[in-house]
Protein backbone atom coordinates (compact mmCIF):
# COMPACT_ATOMS: atom_id res chain seq x y z
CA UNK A 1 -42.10 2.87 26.37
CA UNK A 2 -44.91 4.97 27.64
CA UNK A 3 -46.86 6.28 30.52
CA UNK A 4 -49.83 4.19 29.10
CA UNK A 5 -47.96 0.72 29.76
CA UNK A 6 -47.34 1.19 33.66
CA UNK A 7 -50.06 0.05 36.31
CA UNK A 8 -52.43 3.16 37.93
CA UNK A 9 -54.68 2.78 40.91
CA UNK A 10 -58.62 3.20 39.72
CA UNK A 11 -59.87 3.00 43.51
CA UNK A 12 -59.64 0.75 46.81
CA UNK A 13 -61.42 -2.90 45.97
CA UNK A 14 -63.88 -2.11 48.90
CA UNK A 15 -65.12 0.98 46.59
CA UNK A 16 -66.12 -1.02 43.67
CA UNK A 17 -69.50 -2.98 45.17
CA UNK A 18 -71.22 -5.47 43.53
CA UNK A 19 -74.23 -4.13 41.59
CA UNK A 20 -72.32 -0.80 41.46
CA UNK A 21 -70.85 1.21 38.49
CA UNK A 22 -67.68 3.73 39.55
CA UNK A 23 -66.13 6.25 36.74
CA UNK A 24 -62.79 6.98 36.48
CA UNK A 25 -60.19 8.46 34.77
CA UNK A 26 -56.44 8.07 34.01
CA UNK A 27 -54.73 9.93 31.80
CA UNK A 28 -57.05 11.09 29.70
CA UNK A 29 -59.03 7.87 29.06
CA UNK A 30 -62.68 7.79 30.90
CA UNK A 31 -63.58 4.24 32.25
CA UNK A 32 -66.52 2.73 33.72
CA UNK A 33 -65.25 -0.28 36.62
CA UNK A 34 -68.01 -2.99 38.02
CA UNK A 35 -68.01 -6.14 39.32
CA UNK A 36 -68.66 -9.03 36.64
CA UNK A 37 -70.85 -12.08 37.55
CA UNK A 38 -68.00 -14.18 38.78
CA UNK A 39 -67.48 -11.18 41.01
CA UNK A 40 -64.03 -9.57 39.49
CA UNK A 41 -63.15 -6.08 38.96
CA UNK A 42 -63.56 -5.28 35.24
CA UNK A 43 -62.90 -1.84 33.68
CA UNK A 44 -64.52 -0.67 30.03
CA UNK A 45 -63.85 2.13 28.25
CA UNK A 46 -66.64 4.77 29.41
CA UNK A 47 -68.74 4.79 26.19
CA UNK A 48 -71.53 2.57 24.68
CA UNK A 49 -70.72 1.24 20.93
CA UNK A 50 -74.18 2.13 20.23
CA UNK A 51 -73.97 6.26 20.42
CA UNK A 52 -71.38 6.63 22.77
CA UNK A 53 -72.94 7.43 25.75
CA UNK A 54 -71.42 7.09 29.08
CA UNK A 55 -71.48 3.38 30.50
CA UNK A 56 -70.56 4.97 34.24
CA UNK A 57 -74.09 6.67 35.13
CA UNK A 58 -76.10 3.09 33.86
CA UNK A 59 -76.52 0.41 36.39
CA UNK A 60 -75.63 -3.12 36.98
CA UNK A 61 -77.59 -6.26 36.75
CA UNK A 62 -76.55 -9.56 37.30
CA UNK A 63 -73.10 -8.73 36.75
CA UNK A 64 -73.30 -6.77 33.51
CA UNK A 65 -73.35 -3.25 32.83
CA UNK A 66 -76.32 -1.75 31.21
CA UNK A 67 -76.23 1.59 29.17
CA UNK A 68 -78.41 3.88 30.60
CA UNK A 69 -79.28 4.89 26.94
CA UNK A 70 -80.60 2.32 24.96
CA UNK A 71 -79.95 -0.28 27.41
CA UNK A 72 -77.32 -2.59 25.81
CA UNK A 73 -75.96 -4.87 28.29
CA UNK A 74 -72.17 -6.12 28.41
CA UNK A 75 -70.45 -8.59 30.86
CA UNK A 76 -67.25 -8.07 31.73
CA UNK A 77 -64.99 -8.87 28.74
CA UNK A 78 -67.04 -5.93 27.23
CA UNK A 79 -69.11 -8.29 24.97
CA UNK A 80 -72.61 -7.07 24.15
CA UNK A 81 -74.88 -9.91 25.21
CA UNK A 82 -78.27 -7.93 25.03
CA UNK A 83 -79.77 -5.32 22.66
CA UNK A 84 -83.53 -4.81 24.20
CA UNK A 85 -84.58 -3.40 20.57
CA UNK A 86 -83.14 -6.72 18.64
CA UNK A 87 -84.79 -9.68 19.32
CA UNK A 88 -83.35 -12.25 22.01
CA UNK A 89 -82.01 -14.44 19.44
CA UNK A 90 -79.81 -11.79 17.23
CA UNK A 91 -76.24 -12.15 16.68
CA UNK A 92 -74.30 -9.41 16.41
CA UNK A 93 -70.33 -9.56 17.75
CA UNK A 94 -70.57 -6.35 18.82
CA UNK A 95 -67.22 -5.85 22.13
CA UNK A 96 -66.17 -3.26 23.87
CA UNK A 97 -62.05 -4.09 24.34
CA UNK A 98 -61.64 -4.17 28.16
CA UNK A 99 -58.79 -2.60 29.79
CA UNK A 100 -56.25 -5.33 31.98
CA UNK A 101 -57.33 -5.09 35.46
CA UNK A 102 -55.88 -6.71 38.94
CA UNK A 103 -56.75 -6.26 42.58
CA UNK A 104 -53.79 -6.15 44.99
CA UNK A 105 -53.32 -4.76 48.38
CA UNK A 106 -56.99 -3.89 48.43
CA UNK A 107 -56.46 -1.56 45.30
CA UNK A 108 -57.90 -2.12 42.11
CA UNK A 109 -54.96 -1.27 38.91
CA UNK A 110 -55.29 -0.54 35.13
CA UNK A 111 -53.31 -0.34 32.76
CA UNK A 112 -54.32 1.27 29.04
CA UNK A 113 -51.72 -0.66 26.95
CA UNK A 114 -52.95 -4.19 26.08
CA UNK A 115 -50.04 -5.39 24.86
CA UNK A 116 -47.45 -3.32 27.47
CA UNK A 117 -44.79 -5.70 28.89
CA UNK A 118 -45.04 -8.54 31.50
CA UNK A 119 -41.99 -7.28 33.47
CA UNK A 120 -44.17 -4.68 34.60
CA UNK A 121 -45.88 -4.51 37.44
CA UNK A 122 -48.09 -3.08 40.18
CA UNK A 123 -46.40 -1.43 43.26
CA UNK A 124 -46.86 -4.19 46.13
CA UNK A 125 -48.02 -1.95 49.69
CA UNK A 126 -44.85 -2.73 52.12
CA UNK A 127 -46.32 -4.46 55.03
CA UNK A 128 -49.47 -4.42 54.23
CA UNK A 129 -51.83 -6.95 55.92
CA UNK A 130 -48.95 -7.67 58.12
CA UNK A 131 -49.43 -8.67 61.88
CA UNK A 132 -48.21 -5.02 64.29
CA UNK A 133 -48.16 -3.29 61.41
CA UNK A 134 -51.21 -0.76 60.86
CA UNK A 135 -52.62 1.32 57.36
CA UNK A 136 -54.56 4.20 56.82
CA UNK A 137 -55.59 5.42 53.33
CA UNK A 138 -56.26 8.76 51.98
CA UNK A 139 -57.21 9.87 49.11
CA UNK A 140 -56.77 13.98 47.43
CA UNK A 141 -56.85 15.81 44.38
CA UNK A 142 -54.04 17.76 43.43
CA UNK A 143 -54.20 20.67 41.35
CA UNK A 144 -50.97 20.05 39.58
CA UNK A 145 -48.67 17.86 37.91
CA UNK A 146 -47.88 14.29 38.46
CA UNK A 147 -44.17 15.17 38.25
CA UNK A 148 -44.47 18.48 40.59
CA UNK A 149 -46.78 16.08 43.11
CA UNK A 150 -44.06 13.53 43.12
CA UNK A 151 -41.37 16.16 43.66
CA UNK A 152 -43.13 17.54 46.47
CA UNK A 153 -43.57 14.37 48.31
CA UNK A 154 -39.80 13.68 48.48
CA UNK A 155 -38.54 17.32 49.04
CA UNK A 156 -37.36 18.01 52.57
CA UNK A 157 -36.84 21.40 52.59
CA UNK A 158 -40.90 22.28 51.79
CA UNK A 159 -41.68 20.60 55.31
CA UNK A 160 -40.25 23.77 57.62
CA UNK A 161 -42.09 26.33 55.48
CA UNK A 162 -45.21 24.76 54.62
CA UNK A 163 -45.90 22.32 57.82
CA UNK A 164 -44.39 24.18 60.51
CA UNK A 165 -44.72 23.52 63.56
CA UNK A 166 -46.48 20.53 62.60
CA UNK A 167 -44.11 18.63 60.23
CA UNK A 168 -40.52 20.45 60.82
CA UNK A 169 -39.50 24.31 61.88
CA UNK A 170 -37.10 26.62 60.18
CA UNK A 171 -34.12 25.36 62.74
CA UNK A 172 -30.99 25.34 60.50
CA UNK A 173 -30.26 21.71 61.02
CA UNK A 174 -27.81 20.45 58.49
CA UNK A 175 -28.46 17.38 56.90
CA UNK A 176 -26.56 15.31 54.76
CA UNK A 177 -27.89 12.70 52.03
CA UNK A 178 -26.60 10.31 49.25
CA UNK A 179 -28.93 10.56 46.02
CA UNK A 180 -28.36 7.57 44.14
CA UNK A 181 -30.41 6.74 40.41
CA UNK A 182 -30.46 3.26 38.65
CA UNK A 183 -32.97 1.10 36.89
CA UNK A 184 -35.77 3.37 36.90
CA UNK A 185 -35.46 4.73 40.75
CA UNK A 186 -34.36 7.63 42.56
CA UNK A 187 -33.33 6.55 45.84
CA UNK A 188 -32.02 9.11 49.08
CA UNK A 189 -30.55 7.97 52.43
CA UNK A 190 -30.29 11.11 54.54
CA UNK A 191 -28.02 11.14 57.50
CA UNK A 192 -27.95 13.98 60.74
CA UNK A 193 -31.79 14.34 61.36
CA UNK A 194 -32.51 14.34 64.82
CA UNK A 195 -34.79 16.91 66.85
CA UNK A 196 -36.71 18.59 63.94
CA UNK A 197 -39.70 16.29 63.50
CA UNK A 198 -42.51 19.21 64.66
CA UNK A 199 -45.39 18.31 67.19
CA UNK A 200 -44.46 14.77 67.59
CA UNK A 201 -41.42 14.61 68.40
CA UNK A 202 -41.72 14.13 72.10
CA UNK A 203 -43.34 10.31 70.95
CA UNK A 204 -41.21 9.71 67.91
CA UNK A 205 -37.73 10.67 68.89
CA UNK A 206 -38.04 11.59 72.77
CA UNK A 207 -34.21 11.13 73.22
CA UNK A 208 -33.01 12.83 70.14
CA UNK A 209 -31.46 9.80 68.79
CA UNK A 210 -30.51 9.84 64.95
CA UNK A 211 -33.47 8.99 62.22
CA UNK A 212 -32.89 6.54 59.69
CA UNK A 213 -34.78 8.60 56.65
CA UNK A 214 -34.91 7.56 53.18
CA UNK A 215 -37.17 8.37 50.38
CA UNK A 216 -37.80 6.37 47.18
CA UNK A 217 -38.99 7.38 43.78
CA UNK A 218 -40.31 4.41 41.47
CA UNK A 219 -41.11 5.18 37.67
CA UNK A 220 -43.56 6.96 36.67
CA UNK A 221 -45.38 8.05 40.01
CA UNK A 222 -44.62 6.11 43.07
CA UNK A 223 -42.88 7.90 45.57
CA UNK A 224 -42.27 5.73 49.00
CA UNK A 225 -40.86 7.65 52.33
CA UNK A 226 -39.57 5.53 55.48
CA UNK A 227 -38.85 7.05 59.38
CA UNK A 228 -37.06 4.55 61.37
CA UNK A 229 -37.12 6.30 64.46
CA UNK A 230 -35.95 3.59 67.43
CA UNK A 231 -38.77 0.80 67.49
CA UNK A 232 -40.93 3.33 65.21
CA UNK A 233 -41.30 3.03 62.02
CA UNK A 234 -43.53 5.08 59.79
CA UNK A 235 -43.80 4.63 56.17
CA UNK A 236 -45.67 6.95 53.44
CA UNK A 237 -46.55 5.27 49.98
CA UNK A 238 -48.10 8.21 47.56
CA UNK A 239 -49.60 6.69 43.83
CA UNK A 240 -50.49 9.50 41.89
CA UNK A 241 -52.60 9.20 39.29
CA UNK A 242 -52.73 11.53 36.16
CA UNK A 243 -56.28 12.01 34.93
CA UNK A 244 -55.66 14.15 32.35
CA UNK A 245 -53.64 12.80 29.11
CA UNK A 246 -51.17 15.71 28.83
CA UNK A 247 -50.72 15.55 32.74
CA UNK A 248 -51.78 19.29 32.51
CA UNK A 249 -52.37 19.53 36.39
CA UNK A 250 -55.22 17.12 37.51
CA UNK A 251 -53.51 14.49 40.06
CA UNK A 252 -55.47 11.59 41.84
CA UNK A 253 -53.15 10.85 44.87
CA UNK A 254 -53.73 8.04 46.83
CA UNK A 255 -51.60 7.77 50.29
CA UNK A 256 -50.95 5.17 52.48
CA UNK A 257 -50.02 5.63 55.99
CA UNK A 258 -48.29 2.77 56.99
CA UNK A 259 -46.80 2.47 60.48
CA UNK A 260 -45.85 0.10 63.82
CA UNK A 261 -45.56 1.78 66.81
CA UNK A 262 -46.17 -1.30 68.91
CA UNK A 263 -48.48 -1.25 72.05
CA UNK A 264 -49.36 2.60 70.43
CA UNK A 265 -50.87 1.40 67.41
CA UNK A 266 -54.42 1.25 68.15
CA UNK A 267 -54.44 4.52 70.18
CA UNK A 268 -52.08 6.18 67.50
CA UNK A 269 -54.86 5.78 64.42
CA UNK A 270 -56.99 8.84 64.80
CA UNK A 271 -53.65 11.12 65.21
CA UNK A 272 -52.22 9.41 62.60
CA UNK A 273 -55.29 9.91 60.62
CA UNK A 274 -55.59 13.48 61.34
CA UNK A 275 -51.85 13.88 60.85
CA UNK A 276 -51.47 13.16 57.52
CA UNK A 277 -54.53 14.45 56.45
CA UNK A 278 -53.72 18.15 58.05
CA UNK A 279 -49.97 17.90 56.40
CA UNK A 280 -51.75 16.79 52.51
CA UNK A 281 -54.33 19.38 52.71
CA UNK A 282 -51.33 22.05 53.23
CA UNK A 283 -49.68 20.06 50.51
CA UNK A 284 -52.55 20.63 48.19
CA UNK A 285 -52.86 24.67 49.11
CA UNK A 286 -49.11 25.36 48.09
CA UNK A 287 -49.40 22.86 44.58
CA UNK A 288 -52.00 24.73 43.09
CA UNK A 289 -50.43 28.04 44.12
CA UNK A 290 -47.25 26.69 42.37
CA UNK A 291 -49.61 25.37 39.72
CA UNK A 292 -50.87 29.10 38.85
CA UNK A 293 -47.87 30.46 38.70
CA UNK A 294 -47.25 27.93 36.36
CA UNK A 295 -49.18 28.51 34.09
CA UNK A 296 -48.62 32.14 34.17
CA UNK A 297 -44.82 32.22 34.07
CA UNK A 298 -43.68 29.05 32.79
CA UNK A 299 -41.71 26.46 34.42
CA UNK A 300 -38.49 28.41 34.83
CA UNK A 301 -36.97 27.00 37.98
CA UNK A 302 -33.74 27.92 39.99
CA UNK A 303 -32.03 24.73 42.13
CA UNK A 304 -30.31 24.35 44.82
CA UNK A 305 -28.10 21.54 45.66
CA UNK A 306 -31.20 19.52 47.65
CA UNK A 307 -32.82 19.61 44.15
CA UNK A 308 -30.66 17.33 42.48
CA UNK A 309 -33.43 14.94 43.52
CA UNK A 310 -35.68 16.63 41.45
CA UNK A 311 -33.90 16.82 38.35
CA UNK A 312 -33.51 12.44 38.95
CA UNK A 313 -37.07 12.23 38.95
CA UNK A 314 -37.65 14.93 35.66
CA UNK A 315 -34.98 12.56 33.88
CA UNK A 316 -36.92 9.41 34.27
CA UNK A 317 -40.02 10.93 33.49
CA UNK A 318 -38.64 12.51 30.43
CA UNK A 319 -37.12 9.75 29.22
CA UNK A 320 -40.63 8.07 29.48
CA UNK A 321 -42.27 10.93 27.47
CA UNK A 322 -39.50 10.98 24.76
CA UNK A 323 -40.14 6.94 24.70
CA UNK A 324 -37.57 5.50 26.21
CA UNK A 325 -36.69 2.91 29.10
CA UNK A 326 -35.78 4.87 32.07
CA UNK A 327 -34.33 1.99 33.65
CA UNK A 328 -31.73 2.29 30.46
CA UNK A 329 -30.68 5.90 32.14
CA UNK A 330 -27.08 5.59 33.61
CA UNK A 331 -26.30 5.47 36.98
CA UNK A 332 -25.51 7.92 39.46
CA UNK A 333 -25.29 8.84 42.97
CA UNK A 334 -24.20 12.21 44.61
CA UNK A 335 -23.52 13.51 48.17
CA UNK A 336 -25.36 16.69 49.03
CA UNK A 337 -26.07 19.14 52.12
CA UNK A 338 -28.55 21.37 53.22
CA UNK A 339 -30.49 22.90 55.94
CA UNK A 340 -33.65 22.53 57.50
């Protein structure tokens, strides 16, 4: 198994136009995505056969994609149908392999491996398009790591330091949690949160009742966080995307803000909005911080008991990098404390 033969968000559908050309890259590989003439995503490799110039800064006509160099044309299966120095009637079998592509959720997925297996799939958006239920979606670069992004977006303790007063204050609450891994996840139910939720917490939790809280980790970089707060529920969904091959510290993250807060919903979206947005972009300051260090120091790291979630995720995503099936991993669960 490898990191090549899971699913990675290239962009939302509504990005990719028709008569438009959008480049991307995931892990390492540089892609040009367009709309073919039956109007479906398609995604090439970002280089013309003929010298290799980049397909993503040509145009689009009638469906195909047009090198802004020579001005080869290919449809979406990546087969050259026109070479404007050849005349009309030359064959030549010249194809570009296209990547597999599929639109779900209003996001638009790759995956490099052609031959990667079936079982496989995209990460299906809880709730999405669901009546009462209402989504926002962000998109950020992240100076760092897939693995240190994922870590961050499941760690509990960060929120008091790095969001406070807005996400969480230093308050010494104690908090318990069972961390459970199997068949590729890291899963953690915490128990005992109650006041410490930061601005909101007069809406969210006005009587102080317990929070049901988990947090989810999907191989290789889906992390999925759920607030059950009385008839609120709020629900963060983070894909990150490695554009670099060795993961060296370039992360695409897109977030979904997914939430039903009833008669609120409509009025809630700009807060929510501006929420989420203020707590990422305080995110993003403290991972490339970390990221410096880094790369200064090493990654020699001291953990506490909370960070046996951590050391789940690293063991999935190393068993992916030594090519193995993390889902093979055995089973376990622990029951930790700490305080926030």
């Amino acid at each position: 198994m490898h990191f090549r033969d899971f699913w990675y968000v290239l962009a939302e559908s509504a990005e990719v136009r028709v008569g438009h050309v959008l480049a991307r890259s995931v892990l390492g590989e540089r892609l040009a995505i367009f709309r073919g003439a039956d109007g479906g995503v398609a995604a090439l490799p970002d280089r013309c056969l003929h010298r290799n110039a980049p397909l993503s800064i040509g145009c689009v006509q009638n469906g195909e994609l047009v090198c802004p160099y020579h001005g080869w044309h290919y449809d979406a299966g990546g087969c050259v149908t026109h070479i404007p120095s050849q005349a009309p009637a030359t064959e030549h079998g010249h194809r570009l392999p296209p990547l597999d592509v599929c639109e779900l959720d209003g996001y638009v997925y790759v995956r490099l491996k052609r031959d990667a297996p079936d079982a496989i799939t995209p990460w299906r958006m809880r709730h999405y398009g669901e009546r009462g239920w209402h989504h926002i979606r962000l998109r950020n670069y992240f100076a760092n790591t897939v693995t240190n992004c994922v870590e961050n977006f499941i760690d509990v303790p960060h929120t008091a330091f790095v969001h406070t007063g807005i996400f969480r204050s230093p308050k010494g609450e104690r908090i318990a949690a069972t961390v459970t891994r199997a068949d590729g996840t890291v899963h953690v139910s915490y128990r005992n949160e109650r006041a410490n939720l930061g601005t909101w917490r007069w809406f969210l939790n006005p009587r102080g009742a317990e929070i049901r809280h988990t947090d989810s980790f999907l191989v290789p970089n889906i992390t999925c966080v759920i607030y059950e707060i009385g008839a609120h529920t709020f629900i963060i969904t983070s894909q990150s995307v490695p554009t670099k091959a060795d993961d060296g510290g370039d992360t695409l993250v897109y977030t979904d803000l997914t939430y039903n807060f009833g008669l609120f919903n409509a009025m809630a979206r700009p807060f929510v909005r501006w929420y989420g947005q203020r707590v990422i972009d305080q995110d993003v300051v403290i991972l490339a911080a970390q990221m410096e260090n880094i790369r200064c120091y090493g990654a020699d790291f001291r953990d506490t008991p909370a960070d046996i979630i951590h050391r789940c995720v690293d063991s999935l995503r190393q068993a992916i990098t030594r090519g193995e099936d993390p889902c093979t991993l055995p089973p376990l669960s622990r029951e930790i404390e700490f305080y926030v």
